[in-house]
Protein backbone atom coordinates (compact mmCIF):
# COMPACT_ATOMS: atom_id res chain seq x y z
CA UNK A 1 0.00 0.00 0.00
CA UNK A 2 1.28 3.80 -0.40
CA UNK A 3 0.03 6.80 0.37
CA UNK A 4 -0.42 9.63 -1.50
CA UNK A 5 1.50 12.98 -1.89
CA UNK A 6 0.47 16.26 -2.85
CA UNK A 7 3.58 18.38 -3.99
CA UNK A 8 3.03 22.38 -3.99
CA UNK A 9 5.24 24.15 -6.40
CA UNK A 10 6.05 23.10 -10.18
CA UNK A 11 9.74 24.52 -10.18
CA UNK A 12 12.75 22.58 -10.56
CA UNK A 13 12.71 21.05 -6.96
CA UNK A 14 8.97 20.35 -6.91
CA UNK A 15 9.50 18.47 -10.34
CA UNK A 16 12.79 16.81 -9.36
CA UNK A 17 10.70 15.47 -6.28
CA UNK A 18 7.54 14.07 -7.96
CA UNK A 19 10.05 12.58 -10.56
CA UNK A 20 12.08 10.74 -7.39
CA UNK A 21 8.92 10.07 -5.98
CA UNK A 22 7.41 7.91 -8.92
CA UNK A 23 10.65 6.52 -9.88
CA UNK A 24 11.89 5.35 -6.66
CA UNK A 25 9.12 5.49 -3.72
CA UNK A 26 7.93 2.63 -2.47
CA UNK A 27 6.07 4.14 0.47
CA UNK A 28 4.60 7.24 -1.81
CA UNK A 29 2.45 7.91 -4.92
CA UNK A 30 1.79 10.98 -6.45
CA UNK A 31 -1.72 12.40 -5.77
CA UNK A 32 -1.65 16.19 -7.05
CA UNK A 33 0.88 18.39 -8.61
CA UNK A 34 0.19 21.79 -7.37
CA UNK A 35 1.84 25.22 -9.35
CA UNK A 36 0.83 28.75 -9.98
CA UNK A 37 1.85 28.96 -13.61
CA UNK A 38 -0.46 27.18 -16.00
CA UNK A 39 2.51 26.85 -18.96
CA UNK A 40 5.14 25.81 -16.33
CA UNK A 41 6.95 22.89 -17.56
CA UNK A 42 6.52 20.98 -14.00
CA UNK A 43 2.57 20.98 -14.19
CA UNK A 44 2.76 20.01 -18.01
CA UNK A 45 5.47 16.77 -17.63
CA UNK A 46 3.03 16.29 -14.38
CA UNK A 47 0.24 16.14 -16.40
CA UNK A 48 1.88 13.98 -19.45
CA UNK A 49 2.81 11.17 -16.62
CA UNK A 50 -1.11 10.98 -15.51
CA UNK A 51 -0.56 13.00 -12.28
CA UNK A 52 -3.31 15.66 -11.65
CA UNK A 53 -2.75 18.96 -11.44
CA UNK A 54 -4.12 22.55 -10.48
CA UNK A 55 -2.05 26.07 -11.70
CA UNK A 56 -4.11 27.48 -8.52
CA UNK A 57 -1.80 26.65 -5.88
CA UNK A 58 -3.20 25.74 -2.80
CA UNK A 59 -6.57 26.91 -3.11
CA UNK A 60 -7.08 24.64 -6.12
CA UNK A 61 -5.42 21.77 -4.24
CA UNK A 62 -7.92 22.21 -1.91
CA UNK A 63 -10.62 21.97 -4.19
CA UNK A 64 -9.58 18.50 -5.84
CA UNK A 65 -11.43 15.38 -5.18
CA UNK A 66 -8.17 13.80 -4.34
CA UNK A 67 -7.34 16.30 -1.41
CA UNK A 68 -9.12 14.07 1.08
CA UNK A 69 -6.86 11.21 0.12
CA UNK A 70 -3.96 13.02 0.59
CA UNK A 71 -1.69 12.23 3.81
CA UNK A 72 1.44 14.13 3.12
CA UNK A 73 1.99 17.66 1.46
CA UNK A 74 5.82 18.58 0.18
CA UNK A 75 5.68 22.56 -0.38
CA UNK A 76 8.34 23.69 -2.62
CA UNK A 77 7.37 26.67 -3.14
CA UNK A 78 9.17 29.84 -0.81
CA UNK A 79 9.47 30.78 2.61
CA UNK A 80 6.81 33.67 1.70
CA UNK A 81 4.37 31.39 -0.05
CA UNK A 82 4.50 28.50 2.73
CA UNK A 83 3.34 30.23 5.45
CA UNK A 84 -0.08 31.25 3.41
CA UNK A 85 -0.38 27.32 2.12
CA UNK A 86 0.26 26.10 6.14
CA UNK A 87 -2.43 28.01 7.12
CA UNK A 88 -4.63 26.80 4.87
CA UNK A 89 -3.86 22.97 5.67
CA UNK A 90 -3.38 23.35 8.90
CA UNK A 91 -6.94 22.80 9.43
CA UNK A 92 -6.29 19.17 8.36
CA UNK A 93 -6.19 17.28 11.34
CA UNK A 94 -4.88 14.48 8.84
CA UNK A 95 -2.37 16.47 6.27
CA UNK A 96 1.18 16.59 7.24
CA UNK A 97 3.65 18.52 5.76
CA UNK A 98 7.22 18.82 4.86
CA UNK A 99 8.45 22.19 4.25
CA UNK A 100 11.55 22.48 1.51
CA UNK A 101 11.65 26.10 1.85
CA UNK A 102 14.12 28.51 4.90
CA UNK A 103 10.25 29.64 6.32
CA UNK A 104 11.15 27.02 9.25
CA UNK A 105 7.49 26.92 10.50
CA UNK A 106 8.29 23.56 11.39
CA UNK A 107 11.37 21.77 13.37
CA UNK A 108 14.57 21.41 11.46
CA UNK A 109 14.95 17.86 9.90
CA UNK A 110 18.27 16.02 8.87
CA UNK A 111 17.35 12.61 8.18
CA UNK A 112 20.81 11.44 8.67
CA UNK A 113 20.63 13.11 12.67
CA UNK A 114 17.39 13.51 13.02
CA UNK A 115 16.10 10.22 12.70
CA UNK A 116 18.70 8.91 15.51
CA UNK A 117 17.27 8.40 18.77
CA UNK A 118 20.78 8.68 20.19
CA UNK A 119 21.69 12.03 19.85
CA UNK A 120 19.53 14.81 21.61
CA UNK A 121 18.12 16.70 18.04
CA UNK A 122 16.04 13.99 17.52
CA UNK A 123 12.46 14.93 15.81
CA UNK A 124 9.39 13.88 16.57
CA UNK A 125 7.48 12.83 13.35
CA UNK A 126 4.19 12.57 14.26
CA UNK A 127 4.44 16.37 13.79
CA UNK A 128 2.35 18.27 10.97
CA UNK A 129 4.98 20.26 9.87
CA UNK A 130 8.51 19.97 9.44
CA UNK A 131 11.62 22.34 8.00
CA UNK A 132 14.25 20.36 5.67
CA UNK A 133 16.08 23.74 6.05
CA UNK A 134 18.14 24.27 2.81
CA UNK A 135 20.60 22.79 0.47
CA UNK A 136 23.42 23.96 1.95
CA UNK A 137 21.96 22.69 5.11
CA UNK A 138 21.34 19.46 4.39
CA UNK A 139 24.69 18.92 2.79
CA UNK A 140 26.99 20.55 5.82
CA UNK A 141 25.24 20.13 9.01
CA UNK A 142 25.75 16.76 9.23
CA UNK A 143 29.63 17.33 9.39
CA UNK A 144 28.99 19.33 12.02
CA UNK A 145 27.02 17.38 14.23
CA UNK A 146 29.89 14.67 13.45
CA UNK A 147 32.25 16.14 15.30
CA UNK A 148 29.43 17.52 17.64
CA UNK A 149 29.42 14.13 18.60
CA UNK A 150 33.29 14.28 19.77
CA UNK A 151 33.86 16.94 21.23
CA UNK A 152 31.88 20.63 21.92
CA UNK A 153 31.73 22.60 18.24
CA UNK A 154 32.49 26.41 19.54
CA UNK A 155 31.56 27.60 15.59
CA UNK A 156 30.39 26.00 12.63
CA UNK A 157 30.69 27.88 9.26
CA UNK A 158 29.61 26.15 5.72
CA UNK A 159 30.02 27.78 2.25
CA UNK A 160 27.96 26.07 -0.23
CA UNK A 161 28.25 26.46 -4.11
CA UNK A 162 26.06 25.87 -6.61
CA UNK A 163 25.42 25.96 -10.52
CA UNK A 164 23.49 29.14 -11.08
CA UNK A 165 22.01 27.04 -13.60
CA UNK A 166 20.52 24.90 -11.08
CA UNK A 167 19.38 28.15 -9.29
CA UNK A 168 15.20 28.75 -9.59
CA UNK A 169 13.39 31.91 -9.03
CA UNK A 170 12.50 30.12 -6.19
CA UNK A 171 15.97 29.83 -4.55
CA UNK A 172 17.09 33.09 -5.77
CA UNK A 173 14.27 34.84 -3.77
CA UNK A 174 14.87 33.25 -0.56
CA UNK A 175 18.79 34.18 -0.54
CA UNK A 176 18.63 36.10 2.93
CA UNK A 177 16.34 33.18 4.33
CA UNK A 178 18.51 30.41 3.20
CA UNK A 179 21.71 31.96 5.25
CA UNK A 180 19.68 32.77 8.04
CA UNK A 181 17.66 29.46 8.01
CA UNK A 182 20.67 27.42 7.54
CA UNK A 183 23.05 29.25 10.23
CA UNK A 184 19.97 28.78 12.87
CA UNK A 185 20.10 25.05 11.81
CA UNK A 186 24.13 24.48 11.92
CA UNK A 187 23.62 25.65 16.05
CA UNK A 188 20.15 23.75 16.84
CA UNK A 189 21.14 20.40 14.77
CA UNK A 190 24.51 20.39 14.04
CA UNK A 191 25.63 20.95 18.15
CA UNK A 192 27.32 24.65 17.41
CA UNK A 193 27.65 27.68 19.75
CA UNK A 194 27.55 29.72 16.61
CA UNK A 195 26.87 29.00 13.14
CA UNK A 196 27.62 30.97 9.61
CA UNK A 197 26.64 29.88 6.35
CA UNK A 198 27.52 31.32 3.14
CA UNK A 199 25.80 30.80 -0.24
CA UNK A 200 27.64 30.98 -3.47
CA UNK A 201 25.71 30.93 -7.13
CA UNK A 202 28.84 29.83 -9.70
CA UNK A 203 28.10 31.04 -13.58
CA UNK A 204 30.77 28.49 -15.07
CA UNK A 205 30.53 26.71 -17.87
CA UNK A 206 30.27 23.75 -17.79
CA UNK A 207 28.27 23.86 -14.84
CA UNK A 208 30.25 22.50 -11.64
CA UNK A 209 28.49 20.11 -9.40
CA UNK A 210 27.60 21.07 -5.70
CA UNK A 211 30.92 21.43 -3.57
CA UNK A 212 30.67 22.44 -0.08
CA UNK A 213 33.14 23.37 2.61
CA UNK A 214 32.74 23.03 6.42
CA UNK A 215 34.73 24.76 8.85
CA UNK A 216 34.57 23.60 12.75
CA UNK A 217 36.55 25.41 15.89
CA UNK A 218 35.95 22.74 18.52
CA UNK A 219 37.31 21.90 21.91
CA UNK A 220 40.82 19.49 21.10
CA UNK A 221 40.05 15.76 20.94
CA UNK A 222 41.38 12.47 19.13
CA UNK A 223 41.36 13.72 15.39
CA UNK A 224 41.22 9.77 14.56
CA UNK A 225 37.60 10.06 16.40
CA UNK A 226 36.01 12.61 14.69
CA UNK A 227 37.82 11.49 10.87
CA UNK A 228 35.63 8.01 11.46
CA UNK A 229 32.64 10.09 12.87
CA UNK A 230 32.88 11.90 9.83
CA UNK A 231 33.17 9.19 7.54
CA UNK A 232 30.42 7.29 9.27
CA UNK A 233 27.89 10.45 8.77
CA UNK A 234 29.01 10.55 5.43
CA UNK A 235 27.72 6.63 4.74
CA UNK A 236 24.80 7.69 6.32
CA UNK A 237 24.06 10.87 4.32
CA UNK A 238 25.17 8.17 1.14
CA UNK A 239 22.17 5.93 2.12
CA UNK A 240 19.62 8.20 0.74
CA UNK A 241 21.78 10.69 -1.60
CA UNK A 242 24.53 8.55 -3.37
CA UNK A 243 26.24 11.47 -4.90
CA UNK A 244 26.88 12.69 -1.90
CA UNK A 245 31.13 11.86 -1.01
CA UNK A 246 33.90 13.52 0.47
CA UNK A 247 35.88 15.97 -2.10
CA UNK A 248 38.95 15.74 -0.04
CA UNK A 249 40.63 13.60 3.09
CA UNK A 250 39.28 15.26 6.53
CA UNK A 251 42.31 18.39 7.10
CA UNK A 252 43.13 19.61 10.66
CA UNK A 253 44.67 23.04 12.09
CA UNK A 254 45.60 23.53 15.99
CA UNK A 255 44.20 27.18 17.07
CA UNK A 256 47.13 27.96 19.69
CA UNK A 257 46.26 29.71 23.63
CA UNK A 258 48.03 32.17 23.00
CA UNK A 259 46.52 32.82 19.19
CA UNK A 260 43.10 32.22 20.28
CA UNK A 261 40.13 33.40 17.31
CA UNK A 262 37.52 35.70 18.14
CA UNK A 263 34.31 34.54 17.62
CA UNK A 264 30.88 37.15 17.89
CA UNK A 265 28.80 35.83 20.89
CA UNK A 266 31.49 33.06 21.75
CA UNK A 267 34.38 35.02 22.61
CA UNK A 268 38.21 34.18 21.71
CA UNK A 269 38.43 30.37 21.19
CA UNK A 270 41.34 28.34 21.11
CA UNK A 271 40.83 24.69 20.36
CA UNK A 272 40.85 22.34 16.73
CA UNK A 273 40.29 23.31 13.15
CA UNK A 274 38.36 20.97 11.58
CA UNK A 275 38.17 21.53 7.36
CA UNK A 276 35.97 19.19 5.74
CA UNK A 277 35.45 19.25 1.55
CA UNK A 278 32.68 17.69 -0.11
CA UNK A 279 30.58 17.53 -3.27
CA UNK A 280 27.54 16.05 -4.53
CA UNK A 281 26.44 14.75 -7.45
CA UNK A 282 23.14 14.39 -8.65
CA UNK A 283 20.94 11.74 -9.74
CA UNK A 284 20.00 13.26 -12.98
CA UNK A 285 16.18 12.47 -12.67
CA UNK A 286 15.20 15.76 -13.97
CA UNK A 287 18.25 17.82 -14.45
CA UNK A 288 21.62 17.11 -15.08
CA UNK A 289 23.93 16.01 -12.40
CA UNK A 290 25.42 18.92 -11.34
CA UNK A 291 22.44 19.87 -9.55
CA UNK A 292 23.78 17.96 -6.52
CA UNK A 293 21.64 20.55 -4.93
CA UNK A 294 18.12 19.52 -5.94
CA UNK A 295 19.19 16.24 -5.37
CA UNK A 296 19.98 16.26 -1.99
CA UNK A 297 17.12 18.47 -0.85
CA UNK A 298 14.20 16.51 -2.86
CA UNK A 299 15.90 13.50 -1.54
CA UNK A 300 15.99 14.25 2.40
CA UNK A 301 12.46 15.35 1.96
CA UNK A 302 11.29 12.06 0.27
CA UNK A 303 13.05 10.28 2.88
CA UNK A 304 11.36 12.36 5.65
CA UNK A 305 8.26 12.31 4.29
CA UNK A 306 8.28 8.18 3.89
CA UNK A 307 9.46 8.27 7.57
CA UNK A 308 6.53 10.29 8.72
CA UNK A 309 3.75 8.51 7.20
């Protein structure tokens, strides 16, 4: 048996998604494909594939026959635009929803630390609404919370880079949310004092796949500890995005006592370095591979949202 899925916003994420969904799901069908734009290419490959569809958002959703069957809603729309469709389906005692945009109505969700019961971010899924914070997000914090889970992470900074080509109106728009989202998410998920994250939109040609960087000033421990904590988060991350790999071996720097960094709202820190370099490479179901980016955010959410129904 599956359930269906109602997916709001016929971008390149929310297409990416239904296409992972249908392909690869074995816990979710599509019910509804949900846009704004009646000529967007999302609600027209939706409709060619025998999905339904509406071009008036979540209103028109609402209005479908297949609504009541509906048990899980993935908005992909923006931070802006989410907080109008929750309040609309909030009145569904039923409807859950996973949110793919920085609004962060919702708690933050890493399925690779989220889902442990272990470790003290764990989120309760029985909730109708949760935040799958960013791109960028999804692809660092879990090298934080790896060497959270060593030794105490003073600051956590990530700079993520993308293909602009793999950049929607959608992302573009939420710029300000996605650092702010994501920086919020490094210190409540990934175990940081203070977190920084840094967004970078790369015009080459070719287009270069995701890379990311991740920078941790922790308290000293066994560097041996936290390169297989790192390596085991990375396996983990793997199980649902397999593009997802380290760029470069783990790299560490001492900080000195007496060369202690300054850190806004932390203070001067002394303590380890930890540089960690990855990329990801996408699946290719609806664009090309180097939107590692898509990838990784449509495919936490699918995960998530199998996990919560």
């Amino acid at each position: 048996m599956k359930f269906k899925a109602a997916i709001i916003g016929s971008g390149n994420i929310g297409t990416d998604l239904m296409i992972k969904m249908m392909r690869t799901s074995e816990v979710l069908e599509m019910g509804a494909m949900v846009g704004i734009d009646p000529n967007s290419d999302g609600l027209a490959r939706a409709a060619r594939m025998g999905v339904e569809t509406t071009h008036e958002g979540i209103d028109g959703l609402l209005k479908m026959d297949v609504w009541k069957e509906i048990k899980i809603v993935f908005d992909a729309t923006s931070a802006k635009a989410h907080h109008y469709n929750f309040e609309k389906i909030k009145q569904f005692e039923d409807k859950k929803v996973v949110d793919l945009t920085p609004a962060a109505v919702g708690p933050y969700v890493i399925p690779a630390v989220s889902f442990d019961k272990d470790f003290d971010v764990s989120v309760d899924l029985n909730l109708n609404n949760v935040n799958m914070v960013t791109c960028g997000g999804q692809a660092t914090i879990p090298m934080v919370a790896a060497v959270s889970r060593v030794a105490k992470v003073h600051y956590g900074e990530i700079v993520a880079s993308i293909s602009s080509k793999s950049a929607g109106p959608g992302t573009r728009a939420n710029i300000d949310e996605f650092t702010e989202t994501t920086a919020s998410a490094i210190e409540k998920v990934g175990g940081a004092t203070r977190g920084k994250a840094i967004i970078i939109l790369n015009p080459a040609e070719p287009p270069l796949v995701m890379r990311d960087t991740v920078f941790t000033l922790s308290e000293q421990a066994d560097r041996e500890a936290i390169r297989e904590s790192i390596h085991n988060m990375v396996a983990e991350v793997q199980q649902y995005v397999p593009g997802y790999e380290l760029h470069q071996e783990v790299q560490f720097d001492d900080i000195p006592e007496d060369k202690p960094v300054f850190i806004e709202g932390v203070g001067h820190v002394s303590g380890l370095k930890t540089t960690v370099l990855l990329k990801v490479v996408g699946a290719g179901h609806y664009l090309p591979e180097y939107a590692g980016n898509l990838d990784i955010m449509t495919s936490a959410a699918l995960a998530t949202g199998e996990r919560m129904v």
